[in-house]
Protein backbone atom coordinates (compact mmCIF):
# COMPACT_ATOMS: atom_id res chain seq x y z
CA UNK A 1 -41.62 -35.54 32.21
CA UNK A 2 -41.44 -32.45 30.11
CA UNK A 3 -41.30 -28.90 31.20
CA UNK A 4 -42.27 -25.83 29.42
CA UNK A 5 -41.12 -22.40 30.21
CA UNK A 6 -40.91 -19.57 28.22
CA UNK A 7 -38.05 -17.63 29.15
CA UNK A 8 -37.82 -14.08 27.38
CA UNK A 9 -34.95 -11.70 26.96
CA UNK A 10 -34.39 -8.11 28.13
CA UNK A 11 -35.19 -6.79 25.10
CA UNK A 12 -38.58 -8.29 24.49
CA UNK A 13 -39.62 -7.28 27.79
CA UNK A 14 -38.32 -3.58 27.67
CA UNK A 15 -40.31 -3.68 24.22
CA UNK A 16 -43.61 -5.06 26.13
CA UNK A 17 -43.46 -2.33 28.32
CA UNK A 18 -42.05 0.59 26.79
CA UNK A 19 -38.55 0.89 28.50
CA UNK A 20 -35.08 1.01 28.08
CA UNK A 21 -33.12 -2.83 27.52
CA UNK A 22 -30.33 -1.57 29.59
CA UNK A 23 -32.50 -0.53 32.45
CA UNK A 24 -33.76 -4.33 32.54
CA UNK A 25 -30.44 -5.65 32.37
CA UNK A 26 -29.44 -3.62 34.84
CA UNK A 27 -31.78 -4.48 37.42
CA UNK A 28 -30.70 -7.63 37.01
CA UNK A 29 -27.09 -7.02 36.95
CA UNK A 30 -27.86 -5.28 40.12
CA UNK A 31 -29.54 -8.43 41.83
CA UNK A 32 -32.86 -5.95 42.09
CA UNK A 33 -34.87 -8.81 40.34
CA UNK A 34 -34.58 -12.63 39.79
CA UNK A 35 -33.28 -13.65 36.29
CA UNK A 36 -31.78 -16.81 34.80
CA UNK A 37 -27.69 -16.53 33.29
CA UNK A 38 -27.12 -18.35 30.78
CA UNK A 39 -23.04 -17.81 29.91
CA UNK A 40 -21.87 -14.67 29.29
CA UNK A 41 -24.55 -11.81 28.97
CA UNK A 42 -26.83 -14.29 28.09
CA UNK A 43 -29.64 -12.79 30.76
CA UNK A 44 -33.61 -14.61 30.48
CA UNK A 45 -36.39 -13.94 32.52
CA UNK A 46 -39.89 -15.99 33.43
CA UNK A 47 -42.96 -14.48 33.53
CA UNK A 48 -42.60 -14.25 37.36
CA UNK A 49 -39.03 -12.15 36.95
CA UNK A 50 -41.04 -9.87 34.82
CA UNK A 51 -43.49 -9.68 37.83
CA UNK A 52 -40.91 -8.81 39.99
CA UNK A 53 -39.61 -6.19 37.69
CA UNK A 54 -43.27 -4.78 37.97
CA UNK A 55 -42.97 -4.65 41.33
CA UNK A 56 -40.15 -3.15 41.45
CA UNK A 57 -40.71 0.09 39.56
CA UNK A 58 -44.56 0.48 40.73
CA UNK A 59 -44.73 3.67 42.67
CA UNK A 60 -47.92 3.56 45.28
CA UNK A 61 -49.33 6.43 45.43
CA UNK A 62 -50.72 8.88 48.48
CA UNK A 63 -53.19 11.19 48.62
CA UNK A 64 -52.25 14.40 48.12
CA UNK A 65 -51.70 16.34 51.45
CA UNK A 66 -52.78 20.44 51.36
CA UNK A 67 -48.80 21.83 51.26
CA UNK A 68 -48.57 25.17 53.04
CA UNK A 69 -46.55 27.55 50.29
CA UNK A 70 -43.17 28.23 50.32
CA UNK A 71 -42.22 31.46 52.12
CA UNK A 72 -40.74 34.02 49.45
CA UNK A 73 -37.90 34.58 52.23
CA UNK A 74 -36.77 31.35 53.83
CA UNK A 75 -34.73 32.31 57.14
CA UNK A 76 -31.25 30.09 56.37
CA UNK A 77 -29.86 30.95 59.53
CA UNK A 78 -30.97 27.25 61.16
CA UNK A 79 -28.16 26.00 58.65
CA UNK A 80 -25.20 27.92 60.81
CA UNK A 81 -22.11 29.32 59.15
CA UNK A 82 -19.47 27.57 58.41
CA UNK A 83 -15.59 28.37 58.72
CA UNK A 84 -15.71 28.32 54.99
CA UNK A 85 -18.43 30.71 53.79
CA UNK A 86 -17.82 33.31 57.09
CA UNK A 87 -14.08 33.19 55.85
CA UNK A 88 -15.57 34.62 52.20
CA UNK A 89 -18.08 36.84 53.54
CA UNK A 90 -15.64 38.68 55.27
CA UNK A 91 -13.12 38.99 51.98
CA UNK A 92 -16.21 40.39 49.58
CA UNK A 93 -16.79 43.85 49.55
CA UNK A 94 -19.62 44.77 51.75
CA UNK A 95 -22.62 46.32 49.58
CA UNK A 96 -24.12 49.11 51.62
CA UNK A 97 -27.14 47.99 53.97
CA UNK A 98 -25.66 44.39 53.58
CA UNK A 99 -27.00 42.68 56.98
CA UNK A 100 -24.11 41.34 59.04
CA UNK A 101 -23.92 37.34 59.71
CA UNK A 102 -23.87 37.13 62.98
């Protein structure tokens, strides 16, 4: 009984689809996607590896949600001080009208 596959290497498939050969090997250096290793570097993939490798880097997308616009002054005072940056506020010179940070 004979079996035919037809393996292909990360370089024909980051040729099919218009990527970078070290971003597929990666992925499957990574264990992100199935592959067959053959030896030393010697990385293959099946058809369904490349389908996995679709899968992988398809982004679904959303509808896009109405995004109220940033405000031109964002109130950073929810963050809090730290030691750090109250320790350097108080060693620059203070600028006139320069609001405390209390």
């Amino acid at each position: 009984m004979a079996v035919e596959y037809s393996a292909v290497t990360p370089e024909e498939v980051a040729e099919t689809l218009g990527i970078s050969s070290w971003w597929v090997r990666e992925q499957a250096r990574r264990g992100r996607i199935p592959h067959l290793r053959f030896g030393r570097g010697r990385i293959r993939l099946l058809p369904e590896h490349v389908d996995a490798l679709i899968r992988l880097a398809t982004v679904e997308g959303r509808p896009a949600e109405p995004q109220a616009a940033p405000s031109a002054s964002a109130d950073l005072r929810a963050l809090g001080a730290t030691v750090r940056s109250l320790r350097a506020h108080e060693q620059r010179p203070h600028v006139a009208g320069d609001p405390p940070l209390c």
